[in-house]
Protein backbone atom coordinates (compact mmCIF):
# COMPACT_ATOMS: atom_id res chain seq x y z
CA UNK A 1 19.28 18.09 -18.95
CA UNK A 2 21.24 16.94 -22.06
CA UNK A 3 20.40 13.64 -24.05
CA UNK A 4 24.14 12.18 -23.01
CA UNK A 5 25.44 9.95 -25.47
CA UNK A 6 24.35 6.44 -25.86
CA UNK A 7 26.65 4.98 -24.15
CA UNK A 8 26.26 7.22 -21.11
CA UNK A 9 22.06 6.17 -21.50
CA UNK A 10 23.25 2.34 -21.81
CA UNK A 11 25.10 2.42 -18.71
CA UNK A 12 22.46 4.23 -16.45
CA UNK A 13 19.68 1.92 -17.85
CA UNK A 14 18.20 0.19 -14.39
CA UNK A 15 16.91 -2.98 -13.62
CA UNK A 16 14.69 -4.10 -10.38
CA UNK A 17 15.05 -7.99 -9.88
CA UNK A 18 14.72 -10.82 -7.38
CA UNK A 19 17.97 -12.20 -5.97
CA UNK A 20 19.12 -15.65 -5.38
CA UNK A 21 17.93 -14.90 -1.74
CA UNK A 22 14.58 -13.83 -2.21
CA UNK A 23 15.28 -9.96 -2.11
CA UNK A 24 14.60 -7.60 -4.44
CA UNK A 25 17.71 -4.98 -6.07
CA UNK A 26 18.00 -2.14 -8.19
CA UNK A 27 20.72 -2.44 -10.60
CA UNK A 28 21.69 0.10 -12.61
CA UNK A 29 25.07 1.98 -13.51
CA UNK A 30 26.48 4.86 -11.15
CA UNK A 31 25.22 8.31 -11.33
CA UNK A 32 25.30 10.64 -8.85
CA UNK A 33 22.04 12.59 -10.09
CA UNK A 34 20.16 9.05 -9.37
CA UNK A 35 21.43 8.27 -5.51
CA UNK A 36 18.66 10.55 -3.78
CA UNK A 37 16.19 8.61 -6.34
CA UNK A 38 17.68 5.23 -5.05
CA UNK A 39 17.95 5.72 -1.49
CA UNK A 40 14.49 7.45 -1.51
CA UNK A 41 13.05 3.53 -2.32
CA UNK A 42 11.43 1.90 0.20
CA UNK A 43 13.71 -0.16 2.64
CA UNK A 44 16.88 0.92 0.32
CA UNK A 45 19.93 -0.30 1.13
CA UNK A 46 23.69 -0.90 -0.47
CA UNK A 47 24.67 -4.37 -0.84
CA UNK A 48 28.47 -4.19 -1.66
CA UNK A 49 28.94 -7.58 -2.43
CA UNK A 50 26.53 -7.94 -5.37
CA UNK A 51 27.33 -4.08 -5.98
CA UNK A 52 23.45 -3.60 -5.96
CA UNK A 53 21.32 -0.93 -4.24
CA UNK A 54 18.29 -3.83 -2.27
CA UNK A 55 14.54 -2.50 -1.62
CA UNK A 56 11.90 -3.80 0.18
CA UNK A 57 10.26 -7.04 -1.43
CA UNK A 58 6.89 -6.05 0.88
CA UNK A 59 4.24 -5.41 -2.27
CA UNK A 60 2.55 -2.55 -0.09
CA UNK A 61 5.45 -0.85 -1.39
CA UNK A 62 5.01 -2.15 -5.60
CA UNK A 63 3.44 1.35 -6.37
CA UNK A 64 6.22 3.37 -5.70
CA UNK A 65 8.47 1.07 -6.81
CA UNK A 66 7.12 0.61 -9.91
CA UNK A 67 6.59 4.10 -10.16
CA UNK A 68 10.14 4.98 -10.49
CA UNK A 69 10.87 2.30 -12.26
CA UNK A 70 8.51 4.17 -14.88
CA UNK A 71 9.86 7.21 -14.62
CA UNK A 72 13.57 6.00 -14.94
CA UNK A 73 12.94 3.63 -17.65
CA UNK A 74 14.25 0.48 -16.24
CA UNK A 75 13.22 -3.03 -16.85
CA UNK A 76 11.44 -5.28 -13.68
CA UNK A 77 11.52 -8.67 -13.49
CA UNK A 78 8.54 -10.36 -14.61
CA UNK A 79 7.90 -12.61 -11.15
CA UNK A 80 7.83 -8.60 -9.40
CA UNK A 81 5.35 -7.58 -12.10
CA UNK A 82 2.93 -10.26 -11.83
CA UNK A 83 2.84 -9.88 -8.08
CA UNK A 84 1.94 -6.26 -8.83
CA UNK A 85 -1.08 -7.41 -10.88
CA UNK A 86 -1.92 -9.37 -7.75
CA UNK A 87 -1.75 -6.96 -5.69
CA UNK A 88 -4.17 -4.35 -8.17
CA UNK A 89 -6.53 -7.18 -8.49
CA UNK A 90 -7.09 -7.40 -4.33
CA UNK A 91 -7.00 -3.81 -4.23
CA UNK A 92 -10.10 -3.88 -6.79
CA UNK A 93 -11.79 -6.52 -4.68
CA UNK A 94 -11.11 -5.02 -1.24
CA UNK A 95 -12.45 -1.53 -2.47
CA UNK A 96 -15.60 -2.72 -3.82
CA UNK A 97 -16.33 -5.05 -1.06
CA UNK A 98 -15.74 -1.62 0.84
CA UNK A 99 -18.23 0.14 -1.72
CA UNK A 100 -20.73 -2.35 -1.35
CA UNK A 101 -20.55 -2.72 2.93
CA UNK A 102 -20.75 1.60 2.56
CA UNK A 103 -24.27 1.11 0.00
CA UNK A 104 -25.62 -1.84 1.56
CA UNK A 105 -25.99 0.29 4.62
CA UNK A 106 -29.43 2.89 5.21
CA UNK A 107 -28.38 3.74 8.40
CA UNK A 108 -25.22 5.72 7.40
CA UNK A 109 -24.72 9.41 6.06
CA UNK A 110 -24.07 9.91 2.52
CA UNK A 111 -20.96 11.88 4.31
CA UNK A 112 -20.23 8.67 5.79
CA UNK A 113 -20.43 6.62 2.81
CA UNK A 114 -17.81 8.63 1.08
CA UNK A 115 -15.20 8.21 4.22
CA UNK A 116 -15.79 4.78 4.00
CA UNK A 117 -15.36 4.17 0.25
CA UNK A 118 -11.86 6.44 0.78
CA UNK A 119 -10.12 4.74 3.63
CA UNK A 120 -11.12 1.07 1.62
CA UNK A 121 -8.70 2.94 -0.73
CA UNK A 122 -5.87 3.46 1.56
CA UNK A 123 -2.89 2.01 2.96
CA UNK A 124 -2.71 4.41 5.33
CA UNK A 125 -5.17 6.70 6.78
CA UNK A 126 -6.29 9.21 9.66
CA UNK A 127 -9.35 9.67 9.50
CA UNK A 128 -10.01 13.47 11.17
CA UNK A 129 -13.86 13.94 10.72
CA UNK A 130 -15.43 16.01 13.76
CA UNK A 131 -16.14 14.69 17.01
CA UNK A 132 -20.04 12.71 17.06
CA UNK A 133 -19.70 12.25 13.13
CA UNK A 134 -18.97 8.16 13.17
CA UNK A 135 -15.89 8.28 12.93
CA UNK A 136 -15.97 4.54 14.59
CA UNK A 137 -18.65 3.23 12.21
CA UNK A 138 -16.39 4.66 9.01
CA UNK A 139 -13.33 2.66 10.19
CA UNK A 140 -15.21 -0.38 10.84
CA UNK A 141 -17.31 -0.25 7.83
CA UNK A 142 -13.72 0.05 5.90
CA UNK A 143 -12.00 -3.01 7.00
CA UNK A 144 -12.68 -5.31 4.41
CA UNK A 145 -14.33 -8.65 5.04
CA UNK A 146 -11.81 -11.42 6.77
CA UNK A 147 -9.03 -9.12 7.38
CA UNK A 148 -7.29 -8.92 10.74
CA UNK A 149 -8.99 -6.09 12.88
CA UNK A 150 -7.42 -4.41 16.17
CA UNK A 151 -8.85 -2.20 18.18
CA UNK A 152 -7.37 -0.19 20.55
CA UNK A 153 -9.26 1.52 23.21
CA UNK A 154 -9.76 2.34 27.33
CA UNK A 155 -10.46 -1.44 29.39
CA UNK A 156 -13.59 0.31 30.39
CA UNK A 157 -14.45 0.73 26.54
CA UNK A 158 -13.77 -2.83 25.42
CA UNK A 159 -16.73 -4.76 26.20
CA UNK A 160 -18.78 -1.47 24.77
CA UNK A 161 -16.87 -2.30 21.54
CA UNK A 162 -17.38 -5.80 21.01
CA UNK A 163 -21.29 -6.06 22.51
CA UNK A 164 -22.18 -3.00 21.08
CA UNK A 165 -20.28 -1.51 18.12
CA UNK A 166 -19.00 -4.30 16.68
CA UNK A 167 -22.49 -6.44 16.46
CA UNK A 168 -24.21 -3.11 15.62
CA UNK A 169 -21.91 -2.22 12.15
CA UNK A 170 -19.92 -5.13 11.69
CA UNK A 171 -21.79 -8.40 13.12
CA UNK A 172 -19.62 -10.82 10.06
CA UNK A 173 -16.10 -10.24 12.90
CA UNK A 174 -16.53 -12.38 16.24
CA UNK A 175 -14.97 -11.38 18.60
């Protein structure tokens, strides 16, 4: 890949911002290398009124973001990266919250206390441990404290759930 000239670097330097609406936008100048970057973003989409390319504002989705904002060099609005800082500093609570629910416990594994500690650190998970291992405690011992919980299971399997598992590992959610 050449340097390009500076004018050519000028004109492909990027920008993520809010707009008037509340949305967020990449804009930066047309190159054809960069469309599979920009429609790659999360909830990417062409706005060809305000000749911008508009990505999801949901800050699950700052990482990657951010990420190739990094990697392209382009600028983000300050508002966007102080909600990222927001967002690290939950993460950081949630997954020591998570580490201390997975220590605080005698009655789990050390196996289990490492599945634990990883899905608190996930946005997304499946958690594919071996039938009889706890795979029920780990997910319950992962949701951090106060955050909405669903569970989905056979009718003949809820009242099990909330009488038994959930008072056993988590007694802090009612019911």
């Amino acid at each position: 890949m050449t340097n390009g000239t500076e004018s050519e670097r000028k004109e492909n330097m990027g920008e993520i911002k809010i707009l008037a609406d509340g949305g967020w936008a990449v804009e930066v100048g047309y190159d054809p290398k960069l469309l599979p970057v920009l429609r790659a973003l999360p909830g990417a989409k062409w706005d060809g009124a305000l000749k911008v390319r508009r990505i999801s504002n949901d800050p699950a989705n700052l990482p990657q973001i951010l990420e190739v904002a990094n990697v392209h060099g382009w600028t983000v609005d300050p508002k966007i990266l102080e909600l990222a800082a927001g967002v690290a500093i939950e993460q950081d609570k949630a997954s020591s919250e998570t580490d201390r629910l997975a220590d605080d416990d005698p009655r789990l594994f050390p196996f289990q206390r490492e599945g634990i500690k990883w899905l608190g650190r996930q946005d997304r998970a499946l958690l594919g441990d071996e039938m009889g291992t706890g795979k029920s405690v780990q997910s319950l011992k992962a949701v951090p404290p106060g955050a909405p919980l669903l569970i989905v299971c056979n009718a003949s399997m809820k009242l099990t759930w909330l009488n038994q598992e959930l008072a056993k590992w988590r007694p802090d959610f009612d019911g």
